[in-house]
C-alpha atoms as a PDB file:
ATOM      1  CA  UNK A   1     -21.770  30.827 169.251  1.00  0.00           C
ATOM      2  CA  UNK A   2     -24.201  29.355 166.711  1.00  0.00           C
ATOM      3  CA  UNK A   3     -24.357  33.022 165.006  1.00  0.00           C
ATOM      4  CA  UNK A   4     -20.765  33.261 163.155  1.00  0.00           C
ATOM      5  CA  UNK A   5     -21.302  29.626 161.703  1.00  0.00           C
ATOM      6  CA  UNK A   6     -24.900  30.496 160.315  1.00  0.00           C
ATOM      7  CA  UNK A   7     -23.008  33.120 159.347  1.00  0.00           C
ATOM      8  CA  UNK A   8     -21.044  31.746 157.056  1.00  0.00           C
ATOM      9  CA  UNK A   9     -23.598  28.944 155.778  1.00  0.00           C
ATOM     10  CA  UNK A  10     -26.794  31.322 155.110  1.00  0.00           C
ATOM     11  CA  UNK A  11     -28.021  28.092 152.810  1.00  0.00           C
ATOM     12  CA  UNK A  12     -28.124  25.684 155.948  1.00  0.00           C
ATOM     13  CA  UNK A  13     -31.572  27.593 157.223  1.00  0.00           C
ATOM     14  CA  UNK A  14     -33.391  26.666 153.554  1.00  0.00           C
ATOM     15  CA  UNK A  15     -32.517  22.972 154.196  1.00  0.00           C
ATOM     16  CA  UNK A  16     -35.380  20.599 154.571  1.00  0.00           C
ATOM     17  CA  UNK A  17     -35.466  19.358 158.256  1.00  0.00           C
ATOM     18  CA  UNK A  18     -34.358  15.627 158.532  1.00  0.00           C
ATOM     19  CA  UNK A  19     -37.050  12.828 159.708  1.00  0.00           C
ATOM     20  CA  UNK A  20     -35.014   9.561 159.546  1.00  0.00           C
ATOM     21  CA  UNK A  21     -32.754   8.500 162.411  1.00  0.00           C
ATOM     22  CA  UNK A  22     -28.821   9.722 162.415  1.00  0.00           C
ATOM     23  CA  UNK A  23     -26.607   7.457 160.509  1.00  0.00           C
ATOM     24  CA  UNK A  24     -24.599   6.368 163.706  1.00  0.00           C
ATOM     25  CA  UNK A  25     -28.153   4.804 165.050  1.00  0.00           C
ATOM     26  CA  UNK A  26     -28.995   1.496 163.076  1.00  0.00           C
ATOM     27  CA  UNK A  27     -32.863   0.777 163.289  1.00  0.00           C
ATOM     28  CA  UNK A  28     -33.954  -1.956 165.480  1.00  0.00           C
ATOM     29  CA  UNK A  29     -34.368  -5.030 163.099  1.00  0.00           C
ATOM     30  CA  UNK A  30     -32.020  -4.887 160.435  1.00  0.00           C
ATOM     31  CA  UNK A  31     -30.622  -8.035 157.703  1.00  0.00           C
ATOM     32  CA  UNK A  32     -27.807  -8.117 159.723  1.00  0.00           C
ATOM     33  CA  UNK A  33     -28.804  -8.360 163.083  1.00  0.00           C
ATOM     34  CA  UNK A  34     -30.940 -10.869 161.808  1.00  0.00           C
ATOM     35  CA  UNK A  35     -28.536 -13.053 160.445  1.00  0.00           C
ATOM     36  CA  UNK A  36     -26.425 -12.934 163.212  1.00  0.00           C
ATOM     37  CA  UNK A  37     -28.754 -13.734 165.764  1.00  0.00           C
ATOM     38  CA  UNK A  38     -29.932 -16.430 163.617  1.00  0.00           C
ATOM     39  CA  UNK A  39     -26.236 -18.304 163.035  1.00  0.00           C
ATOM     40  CA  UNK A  40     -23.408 -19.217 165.481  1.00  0.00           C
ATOM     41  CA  UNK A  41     -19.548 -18.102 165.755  1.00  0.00           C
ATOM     42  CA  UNK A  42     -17.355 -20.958 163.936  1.00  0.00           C
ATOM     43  CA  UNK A  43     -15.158 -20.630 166.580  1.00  0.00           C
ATOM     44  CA  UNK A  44     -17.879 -21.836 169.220  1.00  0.00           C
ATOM     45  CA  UNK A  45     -18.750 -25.011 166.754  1.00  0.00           C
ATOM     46  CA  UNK A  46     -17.057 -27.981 167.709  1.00  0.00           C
ATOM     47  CA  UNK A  47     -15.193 -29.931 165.222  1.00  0.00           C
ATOM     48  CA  UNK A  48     -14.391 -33.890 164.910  1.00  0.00           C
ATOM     49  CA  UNK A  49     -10.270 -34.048 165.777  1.00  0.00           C
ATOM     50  CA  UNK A  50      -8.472 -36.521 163.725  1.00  0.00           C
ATOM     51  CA  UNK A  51      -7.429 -39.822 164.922  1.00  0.00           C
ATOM     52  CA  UNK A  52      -3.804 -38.637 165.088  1.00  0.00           C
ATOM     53  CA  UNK A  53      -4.608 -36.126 167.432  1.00  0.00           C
ATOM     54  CA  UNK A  54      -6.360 -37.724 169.346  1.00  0.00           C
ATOM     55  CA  UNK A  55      -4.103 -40.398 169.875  1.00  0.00           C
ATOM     56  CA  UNK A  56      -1.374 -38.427 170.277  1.00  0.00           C
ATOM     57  CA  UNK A  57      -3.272 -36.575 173.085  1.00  0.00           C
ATOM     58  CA  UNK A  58      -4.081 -40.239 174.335  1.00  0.00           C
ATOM     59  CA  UNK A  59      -0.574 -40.979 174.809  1.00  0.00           C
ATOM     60  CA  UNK A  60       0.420 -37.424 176.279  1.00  0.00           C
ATOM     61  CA  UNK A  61      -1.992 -38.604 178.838  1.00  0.00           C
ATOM     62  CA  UNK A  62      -0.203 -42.099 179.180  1.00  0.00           C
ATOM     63  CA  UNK A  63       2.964 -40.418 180.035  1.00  0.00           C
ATOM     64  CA  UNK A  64       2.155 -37.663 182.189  1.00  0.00           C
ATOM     65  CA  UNK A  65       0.128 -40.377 184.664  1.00  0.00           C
ATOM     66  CA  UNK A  66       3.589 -42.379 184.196  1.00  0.00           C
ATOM     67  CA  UNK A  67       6.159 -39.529 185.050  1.00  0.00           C
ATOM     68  CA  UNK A  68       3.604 -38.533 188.107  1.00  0.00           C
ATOM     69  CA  UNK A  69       3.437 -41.730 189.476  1.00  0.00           C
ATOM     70  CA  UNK A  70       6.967 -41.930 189.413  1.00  0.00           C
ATOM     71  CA  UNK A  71       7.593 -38.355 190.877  1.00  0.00           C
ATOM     72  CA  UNK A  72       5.281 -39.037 193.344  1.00  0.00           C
ATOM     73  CA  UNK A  73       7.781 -41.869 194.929  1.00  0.00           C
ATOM     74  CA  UNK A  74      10.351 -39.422 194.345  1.00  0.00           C
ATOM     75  CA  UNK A  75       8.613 -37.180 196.667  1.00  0.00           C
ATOM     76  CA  UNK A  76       7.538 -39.862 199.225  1.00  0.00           C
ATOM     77  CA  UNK A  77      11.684 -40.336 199.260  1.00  0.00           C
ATOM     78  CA  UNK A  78      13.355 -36.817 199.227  1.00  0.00           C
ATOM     79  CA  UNK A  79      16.954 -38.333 199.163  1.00  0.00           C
ATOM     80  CA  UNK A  80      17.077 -40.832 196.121  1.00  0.00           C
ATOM     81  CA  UNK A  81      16.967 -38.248 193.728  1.00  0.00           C
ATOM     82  CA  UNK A  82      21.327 -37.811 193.389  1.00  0.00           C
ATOM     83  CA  UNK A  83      22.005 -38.953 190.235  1.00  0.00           C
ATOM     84  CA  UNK A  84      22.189 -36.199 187.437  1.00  0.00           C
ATOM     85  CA  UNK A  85      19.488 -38.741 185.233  1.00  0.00           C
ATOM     86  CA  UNK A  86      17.276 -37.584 188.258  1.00  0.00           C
ATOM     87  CA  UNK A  87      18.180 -34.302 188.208  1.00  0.00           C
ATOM     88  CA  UNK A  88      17.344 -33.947 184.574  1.00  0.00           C
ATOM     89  CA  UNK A  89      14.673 -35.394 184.882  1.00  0.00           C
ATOM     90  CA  UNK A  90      12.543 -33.235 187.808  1.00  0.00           C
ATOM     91  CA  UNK A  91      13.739 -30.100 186.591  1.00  0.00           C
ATOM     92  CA  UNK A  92      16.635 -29.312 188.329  1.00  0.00           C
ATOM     93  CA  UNK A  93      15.635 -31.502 191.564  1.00  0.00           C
ATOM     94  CA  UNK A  94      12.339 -30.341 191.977  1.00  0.00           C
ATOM     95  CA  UNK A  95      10.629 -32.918 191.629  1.00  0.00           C
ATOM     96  CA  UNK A  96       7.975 -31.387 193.975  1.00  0.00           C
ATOM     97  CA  UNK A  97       6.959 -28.709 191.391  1.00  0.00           C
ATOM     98  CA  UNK A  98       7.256 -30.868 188.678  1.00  0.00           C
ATOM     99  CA  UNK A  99       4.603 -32.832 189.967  1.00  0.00           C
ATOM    100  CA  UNK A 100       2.346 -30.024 190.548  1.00  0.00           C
ATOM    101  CA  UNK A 101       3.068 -29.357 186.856  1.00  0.00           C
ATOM    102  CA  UNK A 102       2.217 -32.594 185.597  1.00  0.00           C
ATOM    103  CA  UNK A 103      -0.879 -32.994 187.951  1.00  0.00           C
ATOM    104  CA  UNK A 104      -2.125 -29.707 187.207  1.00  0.00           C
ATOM    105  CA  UNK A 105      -2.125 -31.076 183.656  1.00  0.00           C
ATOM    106  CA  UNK A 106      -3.356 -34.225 184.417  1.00  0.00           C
ATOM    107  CA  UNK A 107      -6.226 -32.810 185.382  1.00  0.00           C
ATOM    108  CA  UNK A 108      -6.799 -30.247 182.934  1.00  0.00           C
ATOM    109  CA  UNK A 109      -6.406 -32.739 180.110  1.00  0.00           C
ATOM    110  CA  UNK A 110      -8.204 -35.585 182.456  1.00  0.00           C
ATOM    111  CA  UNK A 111     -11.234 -32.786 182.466  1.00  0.00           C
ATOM    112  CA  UNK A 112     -11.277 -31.727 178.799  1.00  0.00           C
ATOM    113  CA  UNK A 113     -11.338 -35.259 177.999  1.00  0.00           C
ATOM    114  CA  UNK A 114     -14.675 -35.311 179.557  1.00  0.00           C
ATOM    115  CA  UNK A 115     -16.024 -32.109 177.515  1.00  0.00           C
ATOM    116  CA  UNK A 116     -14.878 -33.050 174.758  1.00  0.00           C
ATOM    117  CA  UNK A 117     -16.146 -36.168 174.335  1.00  0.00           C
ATOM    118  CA  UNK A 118     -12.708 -38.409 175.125  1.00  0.00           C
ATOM    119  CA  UNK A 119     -10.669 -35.357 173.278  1.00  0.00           C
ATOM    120  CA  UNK A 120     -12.059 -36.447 169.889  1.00  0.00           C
ATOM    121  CA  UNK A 121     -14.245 -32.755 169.485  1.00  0.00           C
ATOM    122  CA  UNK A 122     -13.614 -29.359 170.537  1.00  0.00           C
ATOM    123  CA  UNK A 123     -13.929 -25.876 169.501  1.00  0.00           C
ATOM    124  CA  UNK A 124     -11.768 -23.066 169.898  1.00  0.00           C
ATOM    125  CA  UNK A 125     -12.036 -22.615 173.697  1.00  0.00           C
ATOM    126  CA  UNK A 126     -11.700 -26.153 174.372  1.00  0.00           C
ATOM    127  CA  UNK A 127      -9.209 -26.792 172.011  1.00  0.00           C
ATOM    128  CA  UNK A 128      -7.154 -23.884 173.201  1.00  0.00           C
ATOM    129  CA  UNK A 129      -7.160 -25.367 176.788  1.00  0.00           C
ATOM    130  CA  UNK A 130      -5.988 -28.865 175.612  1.00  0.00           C
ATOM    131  CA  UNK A 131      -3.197 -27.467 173.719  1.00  0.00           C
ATOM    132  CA  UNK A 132      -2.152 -25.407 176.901  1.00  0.00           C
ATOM    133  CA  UNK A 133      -2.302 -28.673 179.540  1.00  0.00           C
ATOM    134  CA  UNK A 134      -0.967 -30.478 176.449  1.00  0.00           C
ATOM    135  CA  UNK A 135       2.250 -28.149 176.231  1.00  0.00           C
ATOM    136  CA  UNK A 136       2.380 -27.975 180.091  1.00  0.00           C
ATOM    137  CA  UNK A 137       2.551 -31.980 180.836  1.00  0.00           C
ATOM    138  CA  UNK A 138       4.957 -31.985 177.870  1.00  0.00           C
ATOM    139  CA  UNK A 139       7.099 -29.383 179.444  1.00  0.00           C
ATOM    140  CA  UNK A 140       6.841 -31.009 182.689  1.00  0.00           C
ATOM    141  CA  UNK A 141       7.566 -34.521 181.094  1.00  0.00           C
ATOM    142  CA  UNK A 142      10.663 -33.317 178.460  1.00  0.00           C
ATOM    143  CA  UNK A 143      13.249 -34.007 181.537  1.00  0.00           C
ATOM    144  CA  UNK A 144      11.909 -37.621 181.752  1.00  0.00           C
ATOM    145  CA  UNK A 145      11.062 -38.151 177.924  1.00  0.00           C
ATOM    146  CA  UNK A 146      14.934 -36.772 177.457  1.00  0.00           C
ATOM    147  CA  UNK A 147      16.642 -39.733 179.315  1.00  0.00           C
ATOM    148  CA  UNK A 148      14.382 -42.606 178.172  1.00  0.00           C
ATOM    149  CA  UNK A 149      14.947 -40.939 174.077  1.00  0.00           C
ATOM    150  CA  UNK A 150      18.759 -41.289 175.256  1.00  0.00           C
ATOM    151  CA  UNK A 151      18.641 -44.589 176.452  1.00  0.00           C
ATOM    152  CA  UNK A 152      16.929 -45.352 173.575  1.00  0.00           C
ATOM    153  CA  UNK A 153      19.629 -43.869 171.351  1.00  0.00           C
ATOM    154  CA  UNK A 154      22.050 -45.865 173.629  1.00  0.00           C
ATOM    155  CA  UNK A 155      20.867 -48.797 172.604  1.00  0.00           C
ATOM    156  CA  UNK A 156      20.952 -48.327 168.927  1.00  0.00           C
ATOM    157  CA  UNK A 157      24.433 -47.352 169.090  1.00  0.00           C
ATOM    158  CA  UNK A 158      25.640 -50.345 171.387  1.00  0.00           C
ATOM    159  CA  UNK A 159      22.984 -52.581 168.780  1.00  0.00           C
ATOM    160  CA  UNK A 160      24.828 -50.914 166.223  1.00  0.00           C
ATOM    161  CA  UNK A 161      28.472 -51.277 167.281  1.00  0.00           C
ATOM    162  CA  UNK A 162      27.562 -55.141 168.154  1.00  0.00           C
ATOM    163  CA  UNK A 163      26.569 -55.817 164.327  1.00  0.00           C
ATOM    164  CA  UNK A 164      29.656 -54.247 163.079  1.00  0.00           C
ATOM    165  CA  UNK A 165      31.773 -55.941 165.290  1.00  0.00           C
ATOM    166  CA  UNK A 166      29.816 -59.817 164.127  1.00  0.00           C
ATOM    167  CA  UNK A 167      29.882 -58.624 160.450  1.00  0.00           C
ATOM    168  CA  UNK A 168      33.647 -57.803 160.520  1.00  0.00           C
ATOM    169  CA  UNK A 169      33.913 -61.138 162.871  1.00  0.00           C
ATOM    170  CA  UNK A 170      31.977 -63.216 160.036  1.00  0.00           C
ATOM    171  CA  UNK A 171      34.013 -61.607 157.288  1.00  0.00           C
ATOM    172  CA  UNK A 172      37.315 -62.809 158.637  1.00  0.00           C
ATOM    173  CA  UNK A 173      36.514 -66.296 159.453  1.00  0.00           C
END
């Protein structure tokens, strides 16, 4: 087989025969592999979270131990969730799995806090497994956070109508 390549290449035969290792095979201890070994990934370095964040995490925290306390009488008492508030609230009245949402959460965020030093530091990894509980509580949560953001929003407005209804009262008189 070797015969109609050498063939065609008579000048391959004169070549001087190589002594250094193939180019696909780097030597054992090279500037590289030094370095490397010598430094670590960013994404393994944990970094200092701002106070926002933190915070905000803080208070994620606040209201996922609120809306599981709560779901957990809901649970205790399977026939007081009627009201469409209620409904909203546990997800389409399940407020079963919505409290193993917000638990599972719970105790993601409830152990991260603990890694990462009361959710003030965290690399990648940790950081990415904050965000996730984070976004799951939240999820969980939105039902609950919806009706108290409309009460809220209630309130203005009735706050609102009352003051125009005085200030065209104190304009007449």
């Amino acid at each position: 087989m070797d015969a109609p390549i050498t063939r065609h290449l008579p000048h391959v035969e004169r070549l001087p025969a190589t002594t250094h290792q193939p180019a696909h095979r780097a030597p054992e201890a090279t500037a590289l592999r030094d370095y490397l070994g010598s430094t670590q990934a960013l994404s393994r370095q944990p970094v200092q979270l701002s106070v926002q964040v933190t915070a905000a995490l803080w208070l994620l925290v606040l209201l996922i131990t609120g809306v599981s306390v709560w779901l957990v009488s809901e649970v205790r008492a399977p026939g007081a969730c009627t009201t469409h508030a209620c409904q909203l609230a546990t997800l389409g009245g399940h407020p079963l799995t919505t409290l193993l949402l917000t638990a599972t959460s719970l105790g993601l965020l409830l152990t991260m806090a603990v890694i990462t030093r009361g959710l003030t530091r965290a690399g990648s990894v940790e950081l990415t497994l904050v965000l996730a509980a984070g976004g799951l509580g939240f999820a969980a949560c939105l039902g609950a956070l919806l009706i108290v953001l409309l009460a809220l929003l209630a309130g203005v407005l009735i706050l609102g109508a009352l003051f125009l209804v005085l200030a065209t009262i104190g304009r007449q008189t």
